[in-house]
C-alpha atoms as a PDB file:
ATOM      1  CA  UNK A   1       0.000   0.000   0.000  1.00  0.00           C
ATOM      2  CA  UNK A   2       2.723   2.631   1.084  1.00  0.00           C
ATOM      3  CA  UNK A   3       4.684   1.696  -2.894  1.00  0.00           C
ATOM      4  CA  UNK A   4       0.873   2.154  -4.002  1.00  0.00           C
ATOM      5  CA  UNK A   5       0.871   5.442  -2.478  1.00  0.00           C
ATOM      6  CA  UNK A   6       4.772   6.702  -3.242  1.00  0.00           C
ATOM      7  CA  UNK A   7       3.765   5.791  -6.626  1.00  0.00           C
ATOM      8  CA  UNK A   8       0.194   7.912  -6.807  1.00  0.00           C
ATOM      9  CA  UNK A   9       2.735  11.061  -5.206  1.00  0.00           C
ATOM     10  CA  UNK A  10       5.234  10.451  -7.702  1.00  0.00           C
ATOM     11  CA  UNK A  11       2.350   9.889 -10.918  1.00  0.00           C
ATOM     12  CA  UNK A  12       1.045  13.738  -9.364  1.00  0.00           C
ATOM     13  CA  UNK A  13       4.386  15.494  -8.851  1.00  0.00           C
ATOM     14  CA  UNK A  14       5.518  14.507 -12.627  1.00  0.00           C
ATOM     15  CA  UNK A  15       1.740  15.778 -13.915  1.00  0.00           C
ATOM     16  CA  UNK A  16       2.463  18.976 -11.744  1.00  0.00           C
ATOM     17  CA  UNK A  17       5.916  19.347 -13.503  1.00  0.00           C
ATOM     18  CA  UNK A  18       4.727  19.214 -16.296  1.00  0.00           C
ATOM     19  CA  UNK A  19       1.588  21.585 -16.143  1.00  0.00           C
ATOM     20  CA  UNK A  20       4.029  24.096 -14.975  1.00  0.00           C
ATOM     21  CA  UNK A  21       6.334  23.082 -18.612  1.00  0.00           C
ATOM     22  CA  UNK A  22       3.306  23.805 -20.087  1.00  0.00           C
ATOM     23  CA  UNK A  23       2.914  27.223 -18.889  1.00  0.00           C
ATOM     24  CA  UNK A  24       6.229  28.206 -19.352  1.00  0.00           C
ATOM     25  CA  UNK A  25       6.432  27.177 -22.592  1.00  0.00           C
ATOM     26  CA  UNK A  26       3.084  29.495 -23.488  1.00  0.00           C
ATOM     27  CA  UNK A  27       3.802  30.588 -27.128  1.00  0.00           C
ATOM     28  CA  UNK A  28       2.579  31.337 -30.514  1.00  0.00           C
ATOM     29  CA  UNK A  29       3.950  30.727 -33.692  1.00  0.00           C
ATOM     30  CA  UNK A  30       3.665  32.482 -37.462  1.00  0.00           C
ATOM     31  CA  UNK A  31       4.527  31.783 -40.481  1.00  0.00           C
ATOM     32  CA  UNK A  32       4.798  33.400 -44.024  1.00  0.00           C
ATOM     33  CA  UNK A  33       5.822  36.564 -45.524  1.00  0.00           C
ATOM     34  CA  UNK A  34       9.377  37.893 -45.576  1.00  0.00           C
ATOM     35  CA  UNK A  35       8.294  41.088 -46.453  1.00  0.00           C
ATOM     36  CA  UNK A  36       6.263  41.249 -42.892  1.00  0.00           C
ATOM     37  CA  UNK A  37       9.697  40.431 -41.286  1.00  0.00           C
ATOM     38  CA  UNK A  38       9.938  43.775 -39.759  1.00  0.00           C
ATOM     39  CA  UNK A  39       6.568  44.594 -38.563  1.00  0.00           C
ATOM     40  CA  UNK A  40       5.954  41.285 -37.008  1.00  0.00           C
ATOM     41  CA  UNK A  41       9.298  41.584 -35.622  1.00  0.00           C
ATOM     42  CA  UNK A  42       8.503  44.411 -33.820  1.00  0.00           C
ATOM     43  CA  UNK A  43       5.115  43.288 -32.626  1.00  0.00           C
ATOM     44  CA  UNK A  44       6.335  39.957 -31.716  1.00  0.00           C
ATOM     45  CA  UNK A  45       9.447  41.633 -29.417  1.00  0.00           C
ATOM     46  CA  UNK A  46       6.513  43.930 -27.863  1.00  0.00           C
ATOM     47  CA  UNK A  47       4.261  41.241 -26.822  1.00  0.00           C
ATOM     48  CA  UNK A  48       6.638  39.092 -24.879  1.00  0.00           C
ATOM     49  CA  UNK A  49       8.113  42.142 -23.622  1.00  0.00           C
ATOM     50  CA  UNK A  50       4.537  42.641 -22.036  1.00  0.00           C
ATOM     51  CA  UNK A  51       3.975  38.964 -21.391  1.00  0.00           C
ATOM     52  CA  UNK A  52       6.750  37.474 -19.872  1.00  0.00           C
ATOM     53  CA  UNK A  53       7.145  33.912 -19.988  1.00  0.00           C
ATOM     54  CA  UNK A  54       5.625  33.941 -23.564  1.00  0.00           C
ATOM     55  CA  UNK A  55       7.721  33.232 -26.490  1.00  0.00           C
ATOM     56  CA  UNK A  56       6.833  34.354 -30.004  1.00  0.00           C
ATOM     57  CA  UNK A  57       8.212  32.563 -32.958  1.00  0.00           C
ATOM     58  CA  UNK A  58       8.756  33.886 -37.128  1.00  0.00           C
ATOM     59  CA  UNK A  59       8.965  31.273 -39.618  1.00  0.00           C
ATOM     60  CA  UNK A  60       9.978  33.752 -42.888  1.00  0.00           C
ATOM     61  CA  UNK A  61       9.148  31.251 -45.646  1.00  0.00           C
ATOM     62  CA  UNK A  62       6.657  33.583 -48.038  1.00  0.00           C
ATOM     63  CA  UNK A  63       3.019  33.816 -48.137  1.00  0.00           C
ATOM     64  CA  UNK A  64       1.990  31.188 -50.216  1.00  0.00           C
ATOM     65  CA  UNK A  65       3.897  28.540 -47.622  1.00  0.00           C
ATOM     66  CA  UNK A  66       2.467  30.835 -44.862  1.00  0.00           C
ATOM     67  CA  UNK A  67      -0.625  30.118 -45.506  1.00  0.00           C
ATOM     68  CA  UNK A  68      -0.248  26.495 -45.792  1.00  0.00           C
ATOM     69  CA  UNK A  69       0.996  26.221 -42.846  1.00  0.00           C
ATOM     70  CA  UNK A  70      -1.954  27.464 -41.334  1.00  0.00           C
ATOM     71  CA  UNK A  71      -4.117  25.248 -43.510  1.00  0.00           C
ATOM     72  CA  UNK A  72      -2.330  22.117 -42.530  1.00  0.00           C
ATOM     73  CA  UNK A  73      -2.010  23.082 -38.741  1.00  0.00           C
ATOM     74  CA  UNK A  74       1.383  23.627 -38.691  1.00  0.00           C
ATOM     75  CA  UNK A  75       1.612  27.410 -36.950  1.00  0.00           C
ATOM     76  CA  UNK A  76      -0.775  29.154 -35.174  1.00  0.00           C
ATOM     77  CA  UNK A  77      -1.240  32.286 -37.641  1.00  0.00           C
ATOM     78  CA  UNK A  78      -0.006  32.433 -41.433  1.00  0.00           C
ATOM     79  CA  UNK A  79       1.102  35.767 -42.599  1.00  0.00           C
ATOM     80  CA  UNK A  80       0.351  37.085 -46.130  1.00  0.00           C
ATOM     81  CA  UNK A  81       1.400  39.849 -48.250  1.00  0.00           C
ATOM     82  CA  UNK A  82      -1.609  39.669 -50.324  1.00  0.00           C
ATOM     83  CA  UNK A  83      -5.724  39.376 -49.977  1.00  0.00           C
ATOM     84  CA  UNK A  84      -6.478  35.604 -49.785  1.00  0.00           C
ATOM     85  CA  UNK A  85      -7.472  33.763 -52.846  1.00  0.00           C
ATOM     86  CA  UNK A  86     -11.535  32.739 -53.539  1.00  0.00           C
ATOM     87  CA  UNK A  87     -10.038  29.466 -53.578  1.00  0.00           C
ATOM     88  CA  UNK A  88      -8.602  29.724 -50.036  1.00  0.00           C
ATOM     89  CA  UNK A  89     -10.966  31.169 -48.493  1.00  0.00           C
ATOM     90  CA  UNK A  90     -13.578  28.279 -49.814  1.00  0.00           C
ATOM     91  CA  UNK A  91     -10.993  25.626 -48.183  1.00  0.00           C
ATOM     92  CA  UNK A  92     -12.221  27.809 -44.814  1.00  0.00           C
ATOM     93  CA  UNK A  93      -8.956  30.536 -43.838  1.00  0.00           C
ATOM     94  CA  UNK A  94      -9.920  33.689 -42.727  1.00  0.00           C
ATOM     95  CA  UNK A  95      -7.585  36.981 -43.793  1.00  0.00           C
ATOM     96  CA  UNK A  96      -7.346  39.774 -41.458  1.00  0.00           C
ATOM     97  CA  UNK A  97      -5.929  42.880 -42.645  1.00  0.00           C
ATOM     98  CA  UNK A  98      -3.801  43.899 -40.105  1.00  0.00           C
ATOM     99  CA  UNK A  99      -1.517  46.912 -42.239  1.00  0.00           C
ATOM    100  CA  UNK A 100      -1.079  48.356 -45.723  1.00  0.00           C
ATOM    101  CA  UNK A 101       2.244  48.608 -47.334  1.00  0.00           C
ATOM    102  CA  UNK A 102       3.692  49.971 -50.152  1.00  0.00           C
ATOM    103  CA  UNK A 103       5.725  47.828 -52.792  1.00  0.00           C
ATOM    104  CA  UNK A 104       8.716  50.223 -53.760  1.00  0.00           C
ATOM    105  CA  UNK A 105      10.398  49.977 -57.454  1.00  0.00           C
ATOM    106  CA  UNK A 106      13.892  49.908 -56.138  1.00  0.00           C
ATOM    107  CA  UNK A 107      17.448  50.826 -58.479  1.00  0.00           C
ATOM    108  CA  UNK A 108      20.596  51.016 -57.783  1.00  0.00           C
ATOM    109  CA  UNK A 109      21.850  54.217 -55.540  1.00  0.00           C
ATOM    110  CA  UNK A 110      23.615  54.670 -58.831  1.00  0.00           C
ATOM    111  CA  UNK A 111      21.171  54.767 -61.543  1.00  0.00           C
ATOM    112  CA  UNK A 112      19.908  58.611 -62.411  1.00  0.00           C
ATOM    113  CA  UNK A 113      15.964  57.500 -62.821  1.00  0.00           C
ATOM    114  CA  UNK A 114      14.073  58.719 -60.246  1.00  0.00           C
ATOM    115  CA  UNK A 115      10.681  58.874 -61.713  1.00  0.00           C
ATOM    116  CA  UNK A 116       8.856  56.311 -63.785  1.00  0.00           C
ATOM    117  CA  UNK A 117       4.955  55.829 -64.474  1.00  0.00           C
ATOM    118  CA  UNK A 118       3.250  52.954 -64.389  1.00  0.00           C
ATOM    119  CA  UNK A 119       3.054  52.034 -67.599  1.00  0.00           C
ATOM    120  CA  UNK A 120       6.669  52.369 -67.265  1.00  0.00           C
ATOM    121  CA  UNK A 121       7.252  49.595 -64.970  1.00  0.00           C
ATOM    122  CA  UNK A 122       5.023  47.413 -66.800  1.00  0.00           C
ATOM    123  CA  UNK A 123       6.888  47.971 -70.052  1.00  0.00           C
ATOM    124  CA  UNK A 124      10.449  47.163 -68.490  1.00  0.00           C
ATOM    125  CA  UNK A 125       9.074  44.458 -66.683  1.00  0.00           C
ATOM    126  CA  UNK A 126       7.159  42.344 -69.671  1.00  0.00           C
ATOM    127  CA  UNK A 127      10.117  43.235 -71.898  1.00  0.00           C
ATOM    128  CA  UNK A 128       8.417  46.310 -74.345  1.00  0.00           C
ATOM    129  CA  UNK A 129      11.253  48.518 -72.676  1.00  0.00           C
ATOM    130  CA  UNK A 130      14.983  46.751 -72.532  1.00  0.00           C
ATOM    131  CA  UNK A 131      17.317  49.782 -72.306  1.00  0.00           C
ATOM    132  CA  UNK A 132      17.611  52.682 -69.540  1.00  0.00           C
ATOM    133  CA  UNK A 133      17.896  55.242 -71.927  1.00  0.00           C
ATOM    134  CA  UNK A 134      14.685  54.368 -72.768  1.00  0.00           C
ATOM    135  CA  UNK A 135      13.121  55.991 -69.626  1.00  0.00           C
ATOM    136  CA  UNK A 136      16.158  58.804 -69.323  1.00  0.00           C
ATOM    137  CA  UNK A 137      18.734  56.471 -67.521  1.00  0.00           C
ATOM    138  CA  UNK A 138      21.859  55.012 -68.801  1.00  0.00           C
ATOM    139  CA  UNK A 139      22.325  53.607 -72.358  1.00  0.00           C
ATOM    140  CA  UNK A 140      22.039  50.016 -70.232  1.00  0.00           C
ATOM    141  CA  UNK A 141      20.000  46.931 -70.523  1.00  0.00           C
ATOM    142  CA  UNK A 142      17.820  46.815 -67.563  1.00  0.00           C
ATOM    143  CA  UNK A 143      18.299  43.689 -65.515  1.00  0.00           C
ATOM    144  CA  UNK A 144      14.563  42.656 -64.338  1.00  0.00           C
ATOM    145  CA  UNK A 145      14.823  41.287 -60.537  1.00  0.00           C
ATOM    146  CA  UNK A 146      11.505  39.854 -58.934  1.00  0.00           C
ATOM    147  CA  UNK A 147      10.115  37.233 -56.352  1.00  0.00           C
ATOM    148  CA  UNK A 148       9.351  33.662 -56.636  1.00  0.00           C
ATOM    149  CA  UNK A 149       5.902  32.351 -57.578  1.00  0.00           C
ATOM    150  CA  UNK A 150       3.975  31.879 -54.798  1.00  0.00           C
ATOM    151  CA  UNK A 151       5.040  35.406 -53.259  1.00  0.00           C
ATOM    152  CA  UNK A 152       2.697  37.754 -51.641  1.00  0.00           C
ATOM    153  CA  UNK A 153       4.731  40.815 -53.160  1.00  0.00           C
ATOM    154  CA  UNK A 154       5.230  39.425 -56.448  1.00  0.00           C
ATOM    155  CA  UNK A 155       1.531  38.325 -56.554  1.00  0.00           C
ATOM    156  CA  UNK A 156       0.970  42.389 -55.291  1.00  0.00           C
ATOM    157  CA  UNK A 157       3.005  43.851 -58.103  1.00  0.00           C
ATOM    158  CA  UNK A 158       2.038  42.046 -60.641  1.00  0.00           C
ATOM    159  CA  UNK A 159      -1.847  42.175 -60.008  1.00  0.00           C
ATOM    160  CA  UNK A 160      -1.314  46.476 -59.575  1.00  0.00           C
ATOM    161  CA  UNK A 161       0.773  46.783 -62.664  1.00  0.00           C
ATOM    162  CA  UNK A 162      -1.079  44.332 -65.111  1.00  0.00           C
ATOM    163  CA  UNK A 163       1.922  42.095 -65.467  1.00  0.00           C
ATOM    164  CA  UNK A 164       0.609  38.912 -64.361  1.00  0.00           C
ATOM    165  CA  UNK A 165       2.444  36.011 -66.284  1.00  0.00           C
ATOM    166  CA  UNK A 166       4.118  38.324 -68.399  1.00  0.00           C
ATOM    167  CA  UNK A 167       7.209  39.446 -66.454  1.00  0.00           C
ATOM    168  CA  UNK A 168      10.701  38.659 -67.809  1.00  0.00           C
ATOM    169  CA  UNK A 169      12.240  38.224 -64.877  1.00  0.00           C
ATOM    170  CA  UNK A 170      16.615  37.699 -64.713  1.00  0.00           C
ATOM    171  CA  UNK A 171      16.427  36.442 -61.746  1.00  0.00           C
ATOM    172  CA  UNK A 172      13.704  35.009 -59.415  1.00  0.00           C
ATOM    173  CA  UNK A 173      14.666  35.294 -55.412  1.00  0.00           C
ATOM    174  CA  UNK A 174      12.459  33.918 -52.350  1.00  0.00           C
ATOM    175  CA  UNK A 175      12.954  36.735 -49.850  1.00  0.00           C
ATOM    176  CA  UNK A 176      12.828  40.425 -50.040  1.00  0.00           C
ATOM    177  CA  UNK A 177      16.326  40.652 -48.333  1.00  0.00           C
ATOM    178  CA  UNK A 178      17.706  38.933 -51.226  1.00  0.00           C
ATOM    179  CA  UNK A 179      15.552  41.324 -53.918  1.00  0.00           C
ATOM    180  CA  UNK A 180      17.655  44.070 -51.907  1.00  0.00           C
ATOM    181  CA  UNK A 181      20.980  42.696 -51.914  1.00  0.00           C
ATOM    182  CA  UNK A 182      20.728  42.097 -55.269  1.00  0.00           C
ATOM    183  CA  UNK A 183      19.884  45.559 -56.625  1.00  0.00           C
ATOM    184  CA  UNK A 184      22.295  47.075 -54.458  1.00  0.00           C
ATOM    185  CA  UNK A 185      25.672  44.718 -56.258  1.00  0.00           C
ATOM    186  CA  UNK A 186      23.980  45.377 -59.693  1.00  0.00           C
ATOM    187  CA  UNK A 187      23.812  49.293 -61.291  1.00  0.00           C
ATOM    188  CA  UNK A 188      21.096  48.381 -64.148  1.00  0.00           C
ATOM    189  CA  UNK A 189      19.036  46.607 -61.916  1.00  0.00           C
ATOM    190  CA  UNK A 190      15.127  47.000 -61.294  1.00  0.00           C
ATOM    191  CA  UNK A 191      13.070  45.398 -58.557  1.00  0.00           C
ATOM    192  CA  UNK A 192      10.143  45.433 -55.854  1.00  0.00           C
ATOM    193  CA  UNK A 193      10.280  45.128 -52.675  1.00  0.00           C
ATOM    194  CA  UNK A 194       8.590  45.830 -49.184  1.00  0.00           C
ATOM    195  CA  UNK A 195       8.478  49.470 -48.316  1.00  0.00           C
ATOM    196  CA  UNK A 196       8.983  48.961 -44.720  1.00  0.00           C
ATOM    197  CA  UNK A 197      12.206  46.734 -45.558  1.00  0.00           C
ATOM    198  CA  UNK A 198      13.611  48.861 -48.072  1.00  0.00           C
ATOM    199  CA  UNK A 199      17.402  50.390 -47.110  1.00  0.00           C
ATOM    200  CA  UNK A 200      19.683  52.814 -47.984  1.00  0.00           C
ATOM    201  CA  UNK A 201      21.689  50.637 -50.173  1.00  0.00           C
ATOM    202  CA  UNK A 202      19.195  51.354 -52.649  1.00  0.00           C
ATOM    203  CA  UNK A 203      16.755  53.959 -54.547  1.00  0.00           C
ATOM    204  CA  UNK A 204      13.270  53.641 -53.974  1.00  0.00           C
ATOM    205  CA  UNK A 205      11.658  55.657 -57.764  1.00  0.00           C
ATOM    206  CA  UNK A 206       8.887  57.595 -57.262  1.00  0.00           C
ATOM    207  CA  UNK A 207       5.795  55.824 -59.132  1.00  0.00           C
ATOM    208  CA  UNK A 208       4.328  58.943 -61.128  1.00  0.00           C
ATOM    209  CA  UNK A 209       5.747  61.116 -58.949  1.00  0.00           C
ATOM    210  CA  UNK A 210       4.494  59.826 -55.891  1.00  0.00           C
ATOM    211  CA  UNK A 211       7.168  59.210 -53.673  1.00  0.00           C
ATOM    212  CA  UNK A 212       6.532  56.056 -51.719  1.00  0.00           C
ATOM    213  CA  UNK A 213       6.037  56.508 -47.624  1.00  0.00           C
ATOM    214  CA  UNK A 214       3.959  55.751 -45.034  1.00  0.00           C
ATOM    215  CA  UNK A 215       1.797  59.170 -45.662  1.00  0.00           C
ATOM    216  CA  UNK A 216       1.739  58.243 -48.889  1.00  0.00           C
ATOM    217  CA  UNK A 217       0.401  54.492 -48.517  1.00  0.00           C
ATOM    218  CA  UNK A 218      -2.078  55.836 -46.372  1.00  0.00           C
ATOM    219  CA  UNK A 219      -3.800  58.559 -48.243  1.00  0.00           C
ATOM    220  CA  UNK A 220      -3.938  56.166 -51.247  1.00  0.00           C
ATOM    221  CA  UNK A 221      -2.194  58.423 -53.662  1.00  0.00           C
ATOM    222  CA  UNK A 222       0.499  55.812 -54.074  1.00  0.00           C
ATOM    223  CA  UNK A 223      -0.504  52.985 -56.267  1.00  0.00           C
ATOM    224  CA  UNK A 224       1.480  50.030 -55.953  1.00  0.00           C
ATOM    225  CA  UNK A 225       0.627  48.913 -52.249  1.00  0.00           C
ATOM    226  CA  UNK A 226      -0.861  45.906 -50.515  1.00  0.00           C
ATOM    227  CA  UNK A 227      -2.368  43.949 -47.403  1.00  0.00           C
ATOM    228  CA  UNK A 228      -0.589  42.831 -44.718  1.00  0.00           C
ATOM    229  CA  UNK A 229      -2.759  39.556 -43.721  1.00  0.00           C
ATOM    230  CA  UNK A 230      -2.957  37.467 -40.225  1.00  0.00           C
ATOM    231  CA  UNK A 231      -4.346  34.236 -41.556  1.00  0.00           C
ATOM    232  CA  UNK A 232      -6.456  31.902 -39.557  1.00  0.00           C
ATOM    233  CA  UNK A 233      -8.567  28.486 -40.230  1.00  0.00           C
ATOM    234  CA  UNK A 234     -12.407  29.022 -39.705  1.00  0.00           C
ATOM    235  CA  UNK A 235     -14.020  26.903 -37.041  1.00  0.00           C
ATOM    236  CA  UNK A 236     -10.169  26.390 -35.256  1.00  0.00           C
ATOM    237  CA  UNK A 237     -10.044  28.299 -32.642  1.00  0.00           C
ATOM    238  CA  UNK A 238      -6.759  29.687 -31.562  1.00  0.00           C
ATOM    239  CA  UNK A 239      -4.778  28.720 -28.186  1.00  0.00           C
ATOM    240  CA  UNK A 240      -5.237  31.469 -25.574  1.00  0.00           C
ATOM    241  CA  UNK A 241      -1.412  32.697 -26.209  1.00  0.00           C
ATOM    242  CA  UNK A 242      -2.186  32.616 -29.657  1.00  0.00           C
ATOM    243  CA  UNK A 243      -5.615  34.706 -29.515  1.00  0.00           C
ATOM    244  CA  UNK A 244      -3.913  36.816 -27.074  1.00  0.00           C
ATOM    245  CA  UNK A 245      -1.126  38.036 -29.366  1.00  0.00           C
ATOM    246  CA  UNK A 246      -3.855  38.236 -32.657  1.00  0.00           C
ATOM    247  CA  UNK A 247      -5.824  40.853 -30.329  1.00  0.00           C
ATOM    248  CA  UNK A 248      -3.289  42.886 -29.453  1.00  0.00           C
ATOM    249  CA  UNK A 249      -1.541  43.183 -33.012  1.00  0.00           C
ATOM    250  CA  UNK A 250      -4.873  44.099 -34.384  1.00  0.00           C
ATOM    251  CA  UNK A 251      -5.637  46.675 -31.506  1.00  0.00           C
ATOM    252  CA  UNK A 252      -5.166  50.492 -31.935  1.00  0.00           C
ATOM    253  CA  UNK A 253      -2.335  49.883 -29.156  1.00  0.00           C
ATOM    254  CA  UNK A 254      -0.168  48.304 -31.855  1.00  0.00           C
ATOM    255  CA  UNK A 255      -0.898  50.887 -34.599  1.00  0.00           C
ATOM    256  CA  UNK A 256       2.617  53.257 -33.611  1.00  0.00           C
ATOM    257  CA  UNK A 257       4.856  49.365 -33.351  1.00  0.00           C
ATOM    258  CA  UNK A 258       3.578  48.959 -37.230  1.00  0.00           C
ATOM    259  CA  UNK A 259       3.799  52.904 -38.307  1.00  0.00           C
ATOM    260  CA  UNK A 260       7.573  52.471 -36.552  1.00  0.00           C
ATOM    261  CA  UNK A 261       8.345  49.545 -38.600  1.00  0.00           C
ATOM    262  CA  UNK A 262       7.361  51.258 -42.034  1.00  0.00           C
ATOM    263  CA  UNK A 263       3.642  50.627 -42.426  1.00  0.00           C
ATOM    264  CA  UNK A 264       0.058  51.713 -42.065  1.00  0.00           C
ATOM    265  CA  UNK A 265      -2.237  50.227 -39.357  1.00  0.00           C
ATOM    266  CA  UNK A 266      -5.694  48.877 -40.578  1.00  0.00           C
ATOM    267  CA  UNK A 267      -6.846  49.811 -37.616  1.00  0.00           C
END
């Protein structure tokens, strides 16, 4: 009876142990978008700064992974640089617009262009325009840079600028880090990328001579921009770390994290 018993005390202290493992480990996971990097960064660093204990996790593997992650179960929220699909949102995920950004055409510091209209951008991109001089740059060929299919902010350009399918891309990268580094090395590049990621290594053209910036994004006079998206699964509810963190991203409290991180709050 008294092994019984040691047994029973040693069964409860192990479940005890391990209810506390549990709460310690208290966490939430996304996945998705690169070109969110920043701004969930930032919100991610500010939550378990005000919930200590927590720990927040960014899987930066693009949108169209993102949100099958979410879909198969595999992260808590899936993070999209584009409006969900009819077809996704049939199979039951739920977008929530939680910022706009802009998509800057980024040069190299070194090209003269500063300006170029949209019809511009969709020439050099589908190949009707080949040479900088062209548009009042260098007599250079342009060297087109883009994302991989399946990116939120290729998926974003392309939809804006009418160049679905069409683009002659050089090169196709999978992050906007590596859309960046590449411009920057090459002085007749072109590419997109992420406002809010966008560095001094290179030019950001104004887009009809809108310059792109947070004001800009917000009072819709520059074109090119798109959702930032917290994607869910309909009927699954989140864990209470999870819903936690979704509530406070999407509250006005969160609105000056995402403004300091480069984009506009939804809400």
């Amino acid at each position: 009876m008294k092994k019984i018993c040691m047994l029973l005390a040693l069964v409860l202290a192990l479940s005890m142990l391990a209810g506390c493992g549990l709460a310690e480990a208290a966490s939430v996971s996304t996945d998705g978008s690169t070109s969110m990097e920043k701004v969930i960064g930032a919100l991610g660093e500010s939550f378990m700064n005000e919930n200590k204990g927590v720990t927040f996790t960014y899987n930066p593997t693009g949108s169209g992974s993102g949100i099958k992650a979410v879909s198969e179960g595999r992260c808590d929220i899936g993070l999209s640089s584009r409006a969900l699909k009819d077809e996704e949102t049939a199979e039951g995920l739920v977008g929530t617009v939680l910022a706009y950004d802009g998509i800057a055409i980024i040069v190299n510091p070194a090209n003269p262009v500063e300006d170029l209209t949209m019809e511009q951008i969709a020439a050099i991109y589908t190949g009707e325009i080949t040479n900088w001089k062209e548009v009042g740059g260098n007599d250079a060929p342009i060297v087109l840079i883009g994302r991989e299919a399946g990116s939120g902010t290729r998926d974003g350009f392309e939809t804006i600028t009418g160049t679905a399918e069409k683009c002659q891309y050089r090169q196709e990268l999978t992050s906007t880090g590596d859309v960046i580094t590449t411009v920057a090395a090459n002085p007749d590049a072109i590419g997109y990328a992420s406002l809010a990621s966008v560095k001094n290594t290179v030019k950001a053209v104004s887009v009809a001579g809108v310059v792109p910036s947070e004001d800009t994004v917000k009072d819709g006079s520059y074109a090119i921009q798109r959702p930032f998206v917290l994607v869910t699964k309909e009927g699954v509810a989140l864990s209470e770390t999870a819903q936690k963190f979704f509530d406070y991203v999407t509250s006005p409290e969160a609105a000056e994290i995402i403004a300091a991180a480069g984009a506009v709050a939804a809400n």
